[in-house]
N, C-alpha and C. Protein backbone atom coordinates (compact mmCIF):
# COMPACT_ATOMS: atom_id res chain seq x y z
N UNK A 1 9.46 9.22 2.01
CA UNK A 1 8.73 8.03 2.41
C UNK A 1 8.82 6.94 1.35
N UNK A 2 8.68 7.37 0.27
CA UNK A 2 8.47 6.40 -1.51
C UNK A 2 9.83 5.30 -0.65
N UNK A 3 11.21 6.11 -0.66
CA UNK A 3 12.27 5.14 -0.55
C UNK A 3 12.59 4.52 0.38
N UNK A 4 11.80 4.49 1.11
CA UNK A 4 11.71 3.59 2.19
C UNK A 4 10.98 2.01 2.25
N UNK A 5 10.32 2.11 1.00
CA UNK A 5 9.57 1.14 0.62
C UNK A 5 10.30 -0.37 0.57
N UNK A 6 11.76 -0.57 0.76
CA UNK A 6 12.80 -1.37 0.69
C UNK A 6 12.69 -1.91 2.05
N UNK A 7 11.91 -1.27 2.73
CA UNK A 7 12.74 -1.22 4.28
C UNK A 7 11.87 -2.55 4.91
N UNK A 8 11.22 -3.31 4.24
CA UNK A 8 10.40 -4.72 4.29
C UNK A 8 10.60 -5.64 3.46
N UNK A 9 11.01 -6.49 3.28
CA UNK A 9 10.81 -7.44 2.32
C UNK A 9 9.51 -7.75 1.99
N UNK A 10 9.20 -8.28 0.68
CA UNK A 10 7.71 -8.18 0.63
C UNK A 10 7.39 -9.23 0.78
N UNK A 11 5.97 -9.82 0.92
CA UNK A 11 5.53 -11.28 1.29
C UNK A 11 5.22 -12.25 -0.12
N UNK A 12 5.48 -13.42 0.22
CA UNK A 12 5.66 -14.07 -1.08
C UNK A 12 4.52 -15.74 -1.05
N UNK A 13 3.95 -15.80 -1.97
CA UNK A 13 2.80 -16.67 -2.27
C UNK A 13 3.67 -18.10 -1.79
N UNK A 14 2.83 -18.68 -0.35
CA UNK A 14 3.77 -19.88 -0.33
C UNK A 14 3.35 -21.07 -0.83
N UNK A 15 2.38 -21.17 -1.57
CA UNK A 15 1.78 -22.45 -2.34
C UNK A 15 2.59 -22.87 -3.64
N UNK A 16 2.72 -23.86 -4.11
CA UNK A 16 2.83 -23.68 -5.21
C UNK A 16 2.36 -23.23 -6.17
N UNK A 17 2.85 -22.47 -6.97
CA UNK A 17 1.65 -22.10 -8.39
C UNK A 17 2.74 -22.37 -9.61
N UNK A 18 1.83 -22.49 -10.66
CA UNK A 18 2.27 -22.91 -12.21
C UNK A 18 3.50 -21.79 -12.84
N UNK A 19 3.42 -20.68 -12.60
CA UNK A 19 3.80 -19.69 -13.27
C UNK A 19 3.31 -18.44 -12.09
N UNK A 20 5.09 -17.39 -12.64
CA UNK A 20 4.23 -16.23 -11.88
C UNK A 20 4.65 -15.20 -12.89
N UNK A 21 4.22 -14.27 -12.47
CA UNK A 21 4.21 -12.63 -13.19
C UNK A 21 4.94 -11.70 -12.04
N UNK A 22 5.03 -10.22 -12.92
CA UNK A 22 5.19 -9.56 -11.88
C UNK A 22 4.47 -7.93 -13.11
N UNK A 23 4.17 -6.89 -12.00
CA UNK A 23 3.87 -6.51 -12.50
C UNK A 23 4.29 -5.03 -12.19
N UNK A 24 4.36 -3.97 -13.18
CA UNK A 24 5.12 -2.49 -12.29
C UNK A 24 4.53 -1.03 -12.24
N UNK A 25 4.26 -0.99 -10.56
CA UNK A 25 3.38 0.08 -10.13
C UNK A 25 4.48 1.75 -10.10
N UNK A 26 4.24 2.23 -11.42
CA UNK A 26 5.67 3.26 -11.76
C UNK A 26 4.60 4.58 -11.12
N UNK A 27 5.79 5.56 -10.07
CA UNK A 27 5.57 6.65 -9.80
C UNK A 27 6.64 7.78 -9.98
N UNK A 28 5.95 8.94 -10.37
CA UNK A 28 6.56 10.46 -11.01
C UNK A 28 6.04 11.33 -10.21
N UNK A 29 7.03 12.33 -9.84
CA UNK A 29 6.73 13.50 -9.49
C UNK A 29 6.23 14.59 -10.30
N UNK A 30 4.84 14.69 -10.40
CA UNK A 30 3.63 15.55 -10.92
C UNK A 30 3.69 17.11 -10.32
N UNK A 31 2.66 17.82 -11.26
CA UNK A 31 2.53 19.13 -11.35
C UNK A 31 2.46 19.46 -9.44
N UNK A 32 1.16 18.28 -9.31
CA UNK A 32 0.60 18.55 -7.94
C UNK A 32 0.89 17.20 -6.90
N UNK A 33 2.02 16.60 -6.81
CA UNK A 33 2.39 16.26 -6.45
C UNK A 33 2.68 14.37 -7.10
N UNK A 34 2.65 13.67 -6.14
CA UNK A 34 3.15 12.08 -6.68
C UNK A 34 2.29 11.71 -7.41
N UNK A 35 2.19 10.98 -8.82
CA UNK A 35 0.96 10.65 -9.79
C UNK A 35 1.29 8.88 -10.20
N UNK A 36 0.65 8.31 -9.87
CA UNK A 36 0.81 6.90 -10.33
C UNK A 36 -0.13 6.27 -11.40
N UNK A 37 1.19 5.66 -12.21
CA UNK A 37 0.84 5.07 -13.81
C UNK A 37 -0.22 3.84 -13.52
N UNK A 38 -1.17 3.98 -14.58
CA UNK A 38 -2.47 2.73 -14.75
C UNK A 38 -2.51 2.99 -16.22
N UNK A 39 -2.33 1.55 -16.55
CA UNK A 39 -3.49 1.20 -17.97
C UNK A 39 -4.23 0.81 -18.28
N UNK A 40 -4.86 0.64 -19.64
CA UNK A 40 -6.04 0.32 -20.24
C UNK A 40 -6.35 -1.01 -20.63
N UNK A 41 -6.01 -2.00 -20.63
CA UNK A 41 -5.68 -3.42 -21.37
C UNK A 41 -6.77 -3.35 -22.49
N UNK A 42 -5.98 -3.69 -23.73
CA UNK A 42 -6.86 -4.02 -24.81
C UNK A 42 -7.95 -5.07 -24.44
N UNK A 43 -9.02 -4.77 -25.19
CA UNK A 43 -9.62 -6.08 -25.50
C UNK A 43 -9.85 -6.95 -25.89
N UNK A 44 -9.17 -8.02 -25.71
CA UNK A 44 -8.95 -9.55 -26.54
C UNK A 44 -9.32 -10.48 -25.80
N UNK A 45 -9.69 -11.49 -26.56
CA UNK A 45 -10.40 -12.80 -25.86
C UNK A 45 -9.77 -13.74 -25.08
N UNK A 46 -7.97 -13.92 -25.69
CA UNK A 46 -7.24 -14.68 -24.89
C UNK A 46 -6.59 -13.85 -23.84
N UNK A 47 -7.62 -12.97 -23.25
CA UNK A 47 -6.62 -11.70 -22.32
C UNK A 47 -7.73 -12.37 -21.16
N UNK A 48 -7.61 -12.97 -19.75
CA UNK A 48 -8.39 -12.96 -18.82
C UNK A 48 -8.94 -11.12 -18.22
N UNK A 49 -8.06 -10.45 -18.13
CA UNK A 49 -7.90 -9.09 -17.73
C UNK A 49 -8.50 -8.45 -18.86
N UNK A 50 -9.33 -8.62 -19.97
CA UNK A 50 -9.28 -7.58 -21.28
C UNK A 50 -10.11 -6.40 -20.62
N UNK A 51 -9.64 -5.43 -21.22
CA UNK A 51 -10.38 -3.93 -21.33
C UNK A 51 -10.01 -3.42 -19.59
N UNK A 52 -9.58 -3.99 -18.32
CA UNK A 52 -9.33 -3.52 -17.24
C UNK A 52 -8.00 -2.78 -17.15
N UNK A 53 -8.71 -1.75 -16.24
CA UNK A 53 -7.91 -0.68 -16.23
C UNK A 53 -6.44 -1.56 -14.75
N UNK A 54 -5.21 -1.29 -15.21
CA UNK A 54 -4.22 -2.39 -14.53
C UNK A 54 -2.79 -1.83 -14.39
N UNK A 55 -1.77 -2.09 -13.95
CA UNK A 55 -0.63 -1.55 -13.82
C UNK A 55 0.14 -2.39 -15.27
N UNK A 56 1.07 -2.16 -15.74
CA UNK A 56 1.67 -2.86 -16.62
C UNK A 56 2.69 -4.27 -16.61
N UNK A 57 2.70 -5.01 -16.80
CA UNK A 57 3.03 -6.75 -15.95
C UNK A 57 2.57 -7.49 -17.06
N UNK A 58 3.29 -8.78 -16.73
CA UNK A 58 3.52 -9.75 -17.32
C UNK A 58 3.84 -10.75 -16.68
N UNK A 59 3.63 -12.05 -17.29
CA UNK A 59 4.36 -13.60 -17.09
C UNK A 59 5.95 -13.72 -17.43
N UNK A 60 6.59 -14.18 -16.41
CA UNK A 60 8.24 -13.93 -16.40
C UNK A 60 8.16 -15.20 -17.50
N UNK A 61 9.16 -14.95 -18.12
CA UNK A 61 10.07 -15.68 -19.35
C UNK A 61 11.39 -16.30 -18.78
N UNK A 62 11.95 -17.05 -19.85
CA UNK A 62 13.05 -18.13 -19.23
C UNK A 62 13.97 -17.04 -18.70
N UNK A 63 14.00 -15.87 -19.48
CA UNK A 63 15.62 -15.04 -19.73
C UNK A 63 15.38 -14.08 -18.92
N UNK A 64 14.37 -13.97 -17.80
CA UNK A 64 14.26 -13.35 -17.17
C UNK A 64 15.31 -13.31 -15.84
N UNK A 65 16.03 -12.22 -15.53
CA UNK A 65 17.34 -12.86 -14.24
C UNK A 65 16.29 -12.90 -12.97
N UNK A 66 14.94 -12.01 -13.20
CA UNK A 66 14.30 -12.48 -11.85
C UNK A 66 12.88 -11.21 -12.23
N UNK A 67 11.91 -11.48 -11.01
CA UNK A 67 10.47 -11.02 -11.44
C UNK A 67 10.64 -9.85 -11.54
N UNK A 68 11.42 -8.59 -10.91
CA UNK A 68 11.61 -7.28 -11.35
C UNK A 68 12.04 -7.28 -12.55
N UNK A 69 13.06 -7.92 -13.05
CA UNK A 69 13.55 -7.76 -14.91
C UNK A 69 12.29 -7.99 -15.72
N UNK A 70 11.24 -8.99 -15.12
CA UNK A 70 9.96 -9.28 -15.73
C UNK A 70 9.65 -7.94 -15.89
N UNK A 71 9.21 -7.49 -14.61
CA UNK A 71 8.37 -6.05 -14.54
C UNK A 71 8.82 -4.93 -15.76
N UNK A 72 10.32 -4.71 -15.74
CA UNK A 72 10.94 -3.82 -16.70
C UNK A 72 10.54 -4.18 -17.91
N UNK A 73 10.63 -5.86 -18.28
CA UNK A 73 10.69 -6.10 -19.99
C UNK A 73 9.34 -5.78 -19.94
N UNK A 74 8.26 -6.04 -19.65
CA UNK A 74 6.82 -6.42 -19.74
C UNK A 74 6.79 -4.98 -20.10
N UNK A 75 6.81 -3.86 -18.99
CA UNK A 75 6.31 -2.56 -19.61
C UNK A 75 7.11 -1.83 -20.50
N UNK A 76 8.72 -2.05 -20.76
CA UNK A 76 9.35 -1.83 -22.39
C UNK A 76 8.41 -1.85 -23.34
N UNK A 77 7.70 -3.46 -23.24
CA UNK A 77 7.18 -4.10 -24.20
C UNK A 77 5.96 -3.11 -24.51
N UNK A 78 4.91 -3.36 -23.33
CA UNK A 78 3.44 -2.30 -23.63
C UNK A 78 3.60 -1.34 -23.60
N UNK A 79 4.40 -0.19 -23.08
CA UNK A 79 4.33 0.80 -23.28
C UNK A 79 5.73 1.85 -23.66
N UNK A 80 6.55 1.07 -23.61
CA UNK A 80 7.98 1.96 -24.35
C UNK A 80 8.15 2.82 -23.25
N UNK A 81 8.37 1.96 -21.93
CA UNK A 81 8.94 3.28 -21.01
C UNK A 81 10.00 2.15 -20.66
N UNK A 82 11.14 2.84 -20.35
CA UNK A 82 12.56 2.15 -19.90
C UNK A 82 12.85 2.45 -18.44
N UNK A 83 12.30 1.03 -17.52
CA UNK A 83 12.28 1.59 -16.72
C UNK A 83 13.95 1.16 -15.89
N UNK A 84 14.72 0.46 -16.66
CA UNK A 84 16.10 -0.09 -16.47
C UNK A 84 17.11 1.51 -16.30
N UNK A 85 16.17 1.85 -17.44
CA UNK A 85 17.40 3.46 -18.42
C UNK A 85 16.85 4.28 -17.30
N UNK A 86 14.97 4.71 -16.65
CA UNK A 86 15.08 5.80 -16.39
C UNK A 86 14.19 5.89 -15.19
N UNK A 87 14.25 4.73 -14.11
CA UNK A 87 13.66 4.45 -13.08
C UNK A 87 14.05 4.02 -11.58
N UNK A 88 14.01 4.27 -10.74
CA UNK A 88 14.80 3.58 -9.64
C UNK A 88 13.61 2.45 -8.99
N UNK A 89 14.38 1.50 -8.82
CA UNK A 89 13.29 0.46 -7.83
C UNK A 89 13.16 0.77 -6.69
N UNK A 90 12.03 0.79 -6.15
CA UNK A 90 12.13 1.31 -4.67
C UNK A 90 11.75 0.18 -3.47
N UNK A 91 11.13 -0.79 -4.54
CA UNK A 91 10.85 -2.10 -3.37
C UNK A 91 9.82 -2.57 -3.60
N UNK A 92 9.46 -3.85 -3.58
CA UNK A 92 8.42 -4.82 -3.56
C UNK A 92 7.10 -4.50 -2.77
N UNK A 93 5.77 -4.76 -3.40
CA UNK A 93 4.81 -4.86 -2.51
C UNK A 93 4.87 -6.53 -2.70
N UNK A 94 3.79 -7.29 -1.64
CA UNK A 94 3.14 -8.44 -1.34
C UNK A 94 2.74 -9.05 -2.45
N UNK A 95 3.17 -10.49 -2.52
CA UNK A 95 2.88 -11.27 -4.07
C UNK A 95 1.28 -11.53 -3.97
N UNK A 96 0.89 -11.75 -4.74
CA UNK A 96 -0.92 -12.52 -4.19
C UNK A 96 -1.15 -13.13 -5.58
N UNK A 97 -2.15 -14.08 -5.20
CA UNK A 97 -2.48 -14.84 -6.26
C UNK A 97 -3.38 -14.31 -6.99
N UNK A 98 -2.79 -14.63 -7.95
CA UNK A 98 -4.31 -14.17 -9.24
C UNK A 98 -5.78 -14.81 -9.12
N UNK A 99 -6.79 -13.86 -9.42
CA UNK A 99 -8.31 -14.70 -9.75
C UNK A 99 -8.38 -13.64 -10.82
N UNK A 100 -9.26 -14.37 -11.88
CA UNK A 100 -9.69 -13.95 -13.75
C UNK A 100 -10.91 -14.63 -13.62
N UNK A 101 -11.96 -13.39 -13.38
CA UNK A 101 -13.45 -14.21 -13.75
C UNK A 101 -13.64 -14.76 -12.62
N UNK A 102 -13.11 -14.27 -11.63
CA UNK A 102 -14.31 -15.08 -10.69
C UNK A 102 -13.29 -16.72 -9.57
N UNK A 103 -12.70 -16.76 -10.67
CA UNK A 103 -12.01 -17.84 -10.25
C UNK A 103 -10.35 -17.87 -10.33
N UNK A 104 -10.07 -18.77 -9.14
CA UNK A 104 -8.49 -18.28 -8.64
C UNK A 104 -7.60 -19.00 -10.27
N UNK A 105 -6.33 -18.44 -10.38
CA UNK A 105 -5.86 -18.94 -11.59
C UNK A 105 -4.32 -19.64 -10.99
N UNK A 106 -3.60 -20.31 -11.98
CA UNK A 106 -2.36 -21.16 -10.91
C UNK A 106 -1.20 -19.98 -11.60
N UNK A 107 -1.19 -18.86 -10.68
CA UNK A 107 -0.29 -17.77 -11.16
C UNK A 107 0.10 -16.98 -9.82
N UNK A 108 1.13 -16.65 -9.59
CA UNK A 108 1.08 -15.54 -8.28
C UNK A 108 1.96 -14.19 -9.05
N UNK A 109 1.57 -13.27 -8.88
CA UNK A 109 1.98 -11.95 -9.11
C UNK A 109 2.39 -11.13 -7.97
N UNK A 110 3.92 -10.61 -8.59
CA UNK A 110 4.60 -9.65 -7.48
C UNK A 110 4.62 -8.33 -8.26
N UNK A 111 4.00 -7.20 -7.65
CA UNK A 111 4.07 -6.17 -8.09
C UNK A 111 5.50 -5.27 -7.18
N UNK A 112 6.24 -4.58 -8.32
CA UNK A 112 7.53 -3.99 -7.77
C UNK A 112 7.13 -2.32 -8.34
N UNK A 113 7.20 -1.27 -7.80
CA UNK A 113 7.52 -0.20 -6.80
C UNK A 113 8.47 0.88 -7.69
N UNK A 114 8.47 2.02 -9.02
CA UNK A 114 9.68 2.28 -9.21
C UNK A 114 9.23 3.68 -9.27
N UNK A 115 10.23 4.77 -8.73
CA UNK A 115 10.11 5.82 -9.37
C UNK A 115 10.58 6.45 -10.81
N UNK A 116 10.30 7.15 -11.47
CA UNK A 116 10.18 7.18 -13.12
C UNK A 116 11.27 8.88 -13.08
N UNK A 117 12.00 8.82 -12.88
CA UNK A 117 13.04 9.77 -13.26
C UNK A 117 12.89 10.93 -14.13
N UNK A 118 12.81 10.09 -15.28
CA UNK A 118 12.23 10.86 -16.47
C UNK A 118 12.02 10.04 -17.56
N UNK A 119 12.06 10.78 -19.02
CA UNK A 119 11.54 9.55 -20.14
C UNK A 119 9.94 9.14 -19.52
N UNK A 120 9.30 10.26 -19.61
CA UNK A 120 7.66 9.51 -19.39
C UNK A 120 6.85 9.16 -20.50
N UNK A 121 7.38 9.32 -21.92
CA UNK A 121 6.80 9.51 -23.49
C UNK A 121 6.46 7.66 -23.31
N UNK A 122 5.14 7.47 -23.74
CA UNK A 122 5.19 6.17 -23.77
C UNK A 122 4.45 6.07 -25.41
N UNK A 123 4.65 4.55 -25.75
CA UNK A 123 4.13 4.16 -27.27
C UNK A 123 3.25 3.12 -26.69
N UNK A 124 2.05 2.83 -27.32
CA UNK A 124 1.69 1.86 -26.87
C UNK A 124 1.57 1.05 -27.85
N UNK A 125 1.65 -0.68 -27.11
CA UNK A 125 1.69 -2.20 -27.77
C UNK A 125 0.44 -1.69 -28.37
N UNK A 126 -0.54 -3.64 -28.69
CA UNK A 126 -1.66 -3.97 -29.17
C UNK A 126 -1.93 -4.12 -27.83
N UNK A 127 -1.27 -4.54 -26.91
CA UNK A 127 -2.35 -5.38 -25.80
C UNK A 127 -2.42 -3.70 -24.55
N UNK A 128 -2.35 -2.28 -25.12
CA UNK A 128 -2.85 -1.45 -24.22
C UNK A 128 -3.87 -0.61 -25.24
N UNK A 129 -4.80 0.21 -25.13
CA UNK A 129 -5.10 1.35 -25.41
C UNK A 129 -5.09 2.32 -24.95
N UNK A 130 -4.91 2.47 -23.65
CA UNK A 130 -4.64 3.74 -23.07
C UNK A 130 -3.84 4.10 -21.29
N UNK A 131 -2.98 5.38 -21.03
CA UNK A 131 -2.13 5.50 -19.80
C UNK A 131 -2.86 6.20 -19.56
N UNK A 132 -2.65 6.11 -17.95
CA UNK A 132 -3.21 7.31 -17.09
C UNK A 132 -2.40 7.55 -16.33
N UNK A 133 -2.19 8.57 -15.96
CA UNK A 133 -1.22 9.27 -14.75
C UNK A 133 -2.32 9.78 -13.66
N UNK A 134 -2.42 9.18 -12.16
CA UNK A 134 -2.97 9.47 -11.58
C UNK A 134 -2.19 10.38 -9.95
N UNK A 135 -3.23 10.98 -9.86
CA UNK A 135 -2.89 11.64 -8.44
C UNK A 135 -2.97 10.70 -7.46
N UNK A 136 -1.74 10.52 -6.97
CA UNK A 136 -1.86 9.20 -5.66
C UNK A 136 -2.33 10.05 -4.55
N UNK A 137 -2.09 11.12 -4.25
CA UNK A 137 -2.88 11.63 -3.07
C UNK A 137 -4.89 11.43 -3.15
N UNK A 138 -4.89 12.11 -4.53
CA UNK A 138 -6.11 11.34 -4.65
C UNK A 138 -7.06 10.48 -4.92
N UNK A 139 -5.68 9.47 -5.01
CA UNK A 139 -6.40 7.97 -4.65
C UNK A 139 -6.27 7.54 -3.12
N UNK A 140 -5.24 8.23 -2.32
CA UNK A 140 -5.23 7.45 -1.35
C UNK A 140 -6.21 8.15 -0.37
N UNK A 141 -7.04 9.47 -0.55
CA UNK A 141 -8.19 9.87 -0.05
C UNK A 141 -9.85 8.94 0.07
N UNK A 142 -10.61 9.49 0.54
CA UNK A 142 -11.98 8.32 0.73
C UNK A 142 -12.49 8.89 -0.30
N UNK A 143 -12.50 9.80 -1.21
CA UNK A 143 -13.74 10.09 -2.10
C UNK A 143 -13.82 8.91 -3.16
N UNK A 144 -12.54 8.71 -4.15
CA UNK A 144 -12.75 7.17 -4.94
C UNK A 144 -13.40 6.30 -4.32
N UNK A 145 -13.16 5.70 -3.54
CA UNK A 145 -13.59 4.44 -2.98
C UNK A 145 -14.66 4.31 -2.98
N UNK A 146 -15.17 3.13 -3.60
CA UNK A 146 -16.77 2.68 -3.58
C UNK A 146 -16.98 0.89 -3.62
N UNK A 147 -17.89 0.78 -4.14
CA UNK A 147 -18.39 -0.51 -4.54
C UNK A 147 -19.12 -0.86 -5.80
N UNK A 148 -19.02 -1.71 -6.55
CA UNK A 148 -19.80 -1.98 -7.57
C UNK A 148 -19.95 -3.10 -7.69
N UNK A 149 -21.56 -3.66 -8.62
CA UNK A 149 -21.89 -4.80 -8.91
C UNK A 149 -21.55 -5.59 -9.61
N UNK A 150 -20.86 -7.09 -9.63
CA UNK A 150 -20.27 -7.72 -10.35
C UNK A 150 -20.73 -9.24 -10.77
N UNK A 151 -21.32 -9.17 -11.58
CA UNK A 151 -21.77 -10.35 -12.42
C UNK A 151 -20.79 -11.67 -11.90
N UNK A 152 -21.12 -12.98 -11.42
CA UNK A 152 -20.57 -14.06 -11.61
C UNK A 152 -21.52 -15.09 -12.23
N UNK A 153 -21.16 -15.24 -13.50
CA UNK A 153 -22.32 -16.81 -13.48
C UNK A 153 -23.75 -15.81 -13.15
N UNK A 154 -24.78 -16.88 -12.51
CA UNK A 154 -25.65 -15.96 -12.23
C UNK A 154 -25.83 -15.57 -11.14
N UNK A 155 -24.74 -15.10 -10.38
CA UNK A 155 -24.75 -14.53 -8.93
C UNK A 155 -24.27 -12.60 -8.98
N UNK A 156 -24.44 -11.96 -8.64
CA UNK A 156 -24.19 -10.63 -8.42
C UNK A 156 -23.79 -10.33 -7.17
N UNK A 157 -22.38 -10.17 -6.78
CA UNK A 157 -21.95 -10.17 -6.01
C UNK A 157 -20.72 -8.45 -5.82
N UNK A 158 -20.99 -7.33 -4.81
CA UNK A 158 -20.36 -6.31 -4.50
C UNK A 158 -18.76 -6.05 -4.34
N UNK A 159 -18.19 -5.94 -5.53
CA UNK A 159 -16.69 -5.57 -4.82
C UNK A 159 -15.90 -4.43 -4.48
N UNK A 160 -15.19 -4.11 -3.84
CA UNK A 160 -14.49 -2.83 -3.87
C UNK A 160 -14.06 -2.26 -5.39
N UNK A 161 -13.87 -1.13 -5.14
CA UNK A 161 -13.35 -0.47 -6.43
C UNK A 161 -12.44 0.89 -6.02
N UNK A 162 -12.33 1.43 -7.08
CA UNK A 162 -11.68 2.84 -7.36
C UNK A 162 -12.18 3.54 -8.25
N UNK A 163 -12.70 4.83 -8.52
CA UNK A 163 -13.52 5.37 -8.92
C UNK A 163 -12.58 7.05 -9.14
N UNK A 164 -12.31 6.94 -10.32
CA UNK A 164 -11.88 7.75 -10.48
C UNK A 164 -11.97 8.75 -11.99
N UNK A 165 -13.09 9.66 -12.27
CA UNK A 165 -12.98 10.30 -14.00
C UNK A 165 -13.88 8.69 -14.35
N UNK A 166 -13.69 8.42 -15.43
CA UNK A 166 -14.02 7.05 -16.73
C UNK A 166 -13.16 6.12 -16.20
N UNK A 167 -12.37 6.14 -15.28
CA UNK A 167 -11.72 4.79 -15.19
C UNK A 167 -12.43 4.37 -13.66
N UNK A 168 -12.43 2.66 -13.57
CA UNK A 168 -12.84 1.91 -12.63
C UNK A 168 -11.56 0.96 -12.25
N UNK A 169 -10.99 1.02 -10.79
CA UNK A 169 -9.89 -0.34 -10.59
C UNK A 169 -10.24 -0.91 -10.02
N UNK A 170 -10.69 -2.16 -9.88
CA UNK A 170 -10.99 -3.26 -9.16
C UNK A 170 -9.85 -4.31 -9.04
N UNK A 171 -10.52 -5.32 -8.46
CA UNK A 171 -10.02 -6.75 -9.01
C UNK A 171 -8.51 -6.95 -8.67
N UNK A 172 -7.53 -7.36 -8.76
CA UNK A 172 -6.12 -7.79 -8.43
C UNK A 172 -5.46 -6.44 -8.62
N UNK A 173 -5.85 -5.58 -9.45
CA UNK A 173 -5.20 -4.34 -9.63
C UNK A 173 -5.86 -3.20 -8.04
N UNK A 174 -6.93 -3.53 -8.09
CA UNK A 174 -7.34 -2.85 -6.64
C UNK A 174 -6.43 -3.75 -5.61
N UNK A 175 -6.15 -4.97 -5.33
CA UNK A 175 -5.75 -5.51 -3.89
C UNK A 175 -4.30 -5.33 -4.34
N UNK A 176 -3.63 -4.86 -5.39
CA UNK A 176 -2.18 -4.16 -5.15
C UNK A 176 -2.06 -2.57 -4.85
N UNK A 177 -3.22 -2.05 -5.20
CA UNK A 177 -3.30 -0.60 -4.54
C UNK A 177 -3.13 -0.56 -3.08
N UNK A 178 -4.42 -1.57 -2.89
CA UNK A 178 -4.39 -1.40 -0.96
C UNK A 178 -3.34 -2.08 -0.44
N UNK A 179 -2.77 -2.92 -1.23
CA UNK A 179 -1.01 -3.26 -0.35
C UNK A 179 0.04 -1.82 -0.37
N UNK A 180 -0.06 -1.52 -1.69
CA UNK A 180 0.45 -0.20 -1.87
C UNK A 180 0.32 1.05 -0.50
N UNK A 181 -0.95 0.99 -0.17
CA UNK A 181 -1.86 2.13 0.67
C UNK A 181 -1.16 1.88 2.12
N UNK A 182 -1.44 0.41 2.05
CA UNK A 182 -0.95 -0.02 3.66
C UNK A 182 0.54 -0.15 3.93
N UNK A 183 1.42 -0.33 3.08
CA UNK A 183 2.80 0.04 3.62
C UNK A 183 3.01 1.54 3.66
N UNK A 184 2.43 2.48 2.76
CA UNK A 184 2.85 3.56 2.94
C UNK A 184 2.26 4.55 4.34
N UNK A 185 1.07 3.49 4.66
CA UNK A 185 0.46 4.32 5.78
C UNK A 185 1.70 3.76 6.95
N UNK A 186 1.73 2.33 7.09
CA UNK A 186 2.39 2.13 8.10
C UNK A 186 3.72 2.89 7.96
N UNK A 187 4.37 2.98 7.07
CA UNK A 187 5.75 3.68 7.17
C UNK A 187 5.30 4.82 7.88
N UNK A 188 4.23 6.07 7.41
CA UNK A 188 4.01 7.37 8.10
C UNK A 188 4.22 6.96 9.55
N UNK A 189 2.97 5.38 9.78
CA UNK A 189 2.95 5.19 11.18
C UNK A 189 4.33 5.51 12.26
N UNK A 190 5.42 5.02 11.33
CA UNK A 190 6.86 4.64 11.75
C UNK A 190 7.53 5.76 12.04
N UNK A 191 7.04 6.84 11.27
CA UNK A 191 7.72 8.36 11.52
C UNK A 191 8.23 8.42 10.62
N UNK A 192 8.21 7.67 9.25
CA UNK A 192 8.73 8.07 7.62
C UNK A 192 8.30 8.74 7.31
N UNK A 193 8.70 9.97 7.07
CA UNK A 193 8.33 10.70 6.51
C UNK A 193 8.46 11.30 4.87
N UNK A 194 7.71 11.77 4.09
CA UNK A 194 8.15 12.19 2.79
C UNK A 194 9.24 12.37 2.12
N UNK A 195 9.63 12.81 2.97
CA UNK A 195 10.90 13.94 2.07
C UNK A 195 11.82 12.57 2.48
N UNK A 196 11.87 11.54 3.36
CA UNK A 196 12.58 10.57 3.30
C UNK A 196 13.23 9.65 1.87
């Protein structure tokens, strides 16, 4: 099913925006089956994202040949995994625009799709403190899923989440999960199956 993920082109932010990113949602075949990579983002002040738990991504650079090469250099960079040397791309999810704090930012982010071969040893930058390897089966189950309260200004307002151990995903890193969730359901829909 994973490689089938090609079999759409993904949807792309048609506004203009200032700058985009891309960012890379890497999956391995685990003890107990498919496990997908999340990090920790340091905490720093010029980080809109600090301390959220996030896939690894970045803002594309001039020398970039295009937003997947982004995706590769960005997580070289934070975490010393090669995903050029030891990953296959499997396909684009849906670009969406960024919001930091509450408010939309002039950025659109494409998250790209890779499976991780091997070489899973990662080092980490300054701007991570910590990987997680998660069970995608049990994220894509109902027990994570919740809601939590989120400070704006002085409004408190409920958003989705992911709930999983000490880590929480919300926020732009949650609405690339559920793009994630929803192509892979629709592919099942399609009769894709796994072992595809």
């Amino acid at each position: 099913m994973l490689g089938a993920l090609a079999l759409r082109p993904p949807g792309r932010v048609d506004e203009a925006v200032a700058s985009r990113a891309a960012v890379a949602v890497i999956l391995k075949d685990g003890r107990e089956g498919i496990e997908i990579l999340f990090i920790r983002r340091a905490e720093r002040e010029d980080d809109p994202w600090s301390g959220q738990v996030g896939f690894p991504g970045g803002r594309a650079e001039p020398e970039d040949a295009d937003l997947g090469a982004t995706a590769r250099r960005e997580t070289l960079e934070e975490i010393g995994l090669d995903l050029a040397r030891d990953a296959t791309l499997l396909g684009g999810l849906d670009e969406i625009r960024a919001v930091a704090r509450g408010r939309p930012v002039d950025l659109a982010i494409a998250p790209f799709v890779f499976h991780l071969r091997g070489g899973d040893e990662v080092g980490l930058s300054d701007e991570v403190t910590s990987v997680h390897w998660l069970s995608l089966d049990a994220l894509l189950g109902p027990e994570p899923h919740g809601r939590f309260e989120y400070r704006h200004g002085d409004q408190i307002v409920e958003l989705p989440c992911l709930r999983l151990g000490d880590l929480m995903i919300w926020g732009l890193t949650y609405r690339m999960f559920v793009g994630l969730r929803e192509r892979l359901v629709a592919l099942a829909a399609g009769g894709v199956h796994a072992a595809s």
